[in-house]
Protein backbone atom coordinates (compact mmCIF):
# COMPACT_ATOMS: atom_id res chain seq x y z
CA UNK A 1 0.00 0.00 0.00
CA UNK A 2 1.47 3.25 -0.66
CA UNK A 3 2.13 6.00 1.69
CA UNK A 4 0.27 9.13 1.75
CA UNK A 5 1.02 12.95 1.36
CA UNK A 6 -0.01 16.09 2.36
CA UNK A 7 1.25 18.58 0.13
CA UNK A 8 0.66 22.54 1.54
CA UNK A 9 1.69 26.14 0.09
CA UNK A 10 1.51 28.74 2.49
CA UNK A 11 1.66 32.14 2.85
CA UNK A 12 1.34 33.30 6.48
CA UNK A 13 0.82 36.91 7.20
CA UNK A 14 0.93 36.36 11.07
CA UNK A 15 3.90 34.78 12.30
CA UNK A 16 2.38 34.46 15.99
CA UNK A 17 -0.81 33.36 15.01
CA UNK A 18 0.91 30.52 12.77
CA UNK A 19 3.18 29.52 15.36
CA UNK A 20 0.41 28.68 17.68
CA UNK A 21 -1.17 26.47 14.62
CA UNK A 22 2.57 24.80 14.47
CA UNK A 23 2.66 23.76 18.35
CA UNK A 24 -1.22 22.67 18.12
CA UNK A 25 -0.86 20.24 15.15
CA UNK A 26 1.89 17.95 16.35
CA UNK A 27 -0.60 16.35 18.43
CA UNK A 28 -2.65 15.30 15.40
CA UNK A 29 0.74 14.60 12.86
CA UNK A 30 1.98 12.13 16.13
CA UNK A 31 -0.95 10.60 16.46
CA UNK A 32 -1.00 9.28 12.81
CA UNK A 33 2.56 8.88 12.24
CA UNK A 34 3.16 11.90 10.22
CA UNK A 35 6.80 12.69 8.74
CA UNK A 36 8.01 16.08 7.57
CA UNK A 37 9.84 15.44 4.27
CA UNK A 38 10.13 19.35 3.43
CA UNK A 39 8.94 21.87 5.68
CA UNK A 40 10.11 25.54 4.30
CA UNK A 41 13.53 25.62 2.88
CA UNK A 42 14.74 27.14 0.12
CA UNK A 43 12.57 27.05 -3.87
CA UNK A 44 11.92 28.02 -7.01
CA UNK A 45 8.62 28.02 -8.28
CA UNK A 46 9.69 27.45 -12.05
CA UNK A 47 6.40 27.21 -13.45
CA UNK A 48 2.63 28.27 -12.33
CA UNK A 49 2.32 30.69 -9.22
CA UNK A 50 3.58 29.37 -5.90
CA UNK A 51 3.51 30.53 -1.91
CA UNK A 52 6.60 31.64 0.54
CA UNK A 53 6.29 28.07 2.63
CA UNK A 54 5.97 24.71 0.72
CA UNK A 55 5.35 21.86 3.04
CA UNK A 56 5.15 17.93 2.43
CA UNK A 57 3.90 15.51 5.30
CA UNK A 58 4.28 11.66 4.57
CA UNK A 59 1.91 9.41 6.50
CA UNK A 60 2.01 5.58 6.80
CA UNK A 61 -1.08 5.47 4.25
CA UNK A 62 -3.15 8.03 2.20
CA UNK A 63 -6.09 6.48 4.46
CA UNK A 64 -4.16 7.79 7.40
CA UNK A 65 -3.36 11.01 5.55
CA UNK A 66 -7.17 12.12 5.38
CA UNK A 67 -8.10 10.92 8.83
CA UNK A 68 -5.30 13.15 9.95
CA UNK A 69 -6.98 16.42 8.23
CA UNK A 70 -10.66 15.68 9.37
CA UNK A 71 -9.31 14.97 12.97
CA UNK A 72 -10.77 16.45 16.11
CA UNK A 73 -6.68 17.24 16.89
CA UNK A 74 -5.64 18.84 13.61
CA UNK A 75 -9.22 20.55 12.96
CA UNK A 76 -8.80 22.58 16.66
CA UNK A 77 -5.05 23.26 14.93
CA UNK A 78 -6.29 24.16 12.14
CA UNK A 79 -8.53 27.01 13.98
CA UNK A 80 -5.42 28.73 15.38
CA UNK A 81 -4.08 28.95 11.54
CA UNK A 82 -7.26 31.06 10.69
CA UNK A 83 -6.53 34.85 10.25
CA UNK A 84 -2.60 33.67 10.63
CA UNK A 85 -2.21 33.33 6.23
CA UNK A 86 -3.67 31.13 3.42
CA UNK A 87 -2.99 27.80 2.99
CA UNK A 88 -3.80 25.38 0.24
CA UNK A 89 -3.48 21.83 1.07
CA UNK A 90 -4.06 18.59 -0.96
CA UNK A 91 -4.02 14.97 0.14
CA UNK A 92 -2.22 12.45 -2.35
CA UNK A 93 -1.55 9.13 -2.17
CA UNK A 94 1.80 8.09 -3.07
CA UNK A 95 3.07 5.75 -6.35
CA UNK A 96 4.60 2.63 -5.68
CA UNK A 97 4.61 1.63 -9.73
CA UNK A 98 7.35 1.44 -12.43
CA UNK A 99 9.81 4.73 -12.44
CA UNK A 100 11.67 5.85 -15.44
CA UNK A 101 14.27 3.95 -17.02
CA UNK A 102 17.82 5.30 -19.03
């Protein structure tokens, strides 16, 4: 079964706001084995329009994944984030089938 993905572009406009929104969701990404595989860093957004932040979350299963957004824990998290920016969010599940060849 392949893994699943949260994939979020963010552009906060209220750094303490968001930061209460950080310490509120690790509850929920704990609880359902959540793993930051980018979380800010350095980009460039080489085609289409992009945000400041760029974040991807990998979860044990996309199942997982979407019980993680519509959780009591990350739905009170996701309260604090209001008025802190705008966020767009998707939920993906991952490939596990042939990759390119040379």
């Amino acid at each position: 079964m392949p893994n699943g993905y949260w994939i979020a572009r963010v552009d906060v406009s209220d750094e303490s706001k968001y930061q209460q929104y950080v310490a509120a969701n690790a509850a929920a990404f704990a609880k359902y084995g959540a793993r930051f595989l980018v979380r800010g860093g350095d980009h460039d957004t080489v085609e289409g329009t992009g945000r400041a932040r760029n974040v991807v979350i990998e979860f044990p299963s996309y199942e997982q994944a979407l019980e993680c957004y519509h959780s009591p824990e990350y739905q009170y998290a996701k309260s604090l984030r209001a008025g802190a920016g705008d966020a767009d969010i998707t939920v993906v599940s991952g490939y596990d089938g042939p990759q390119p060849t040379a």
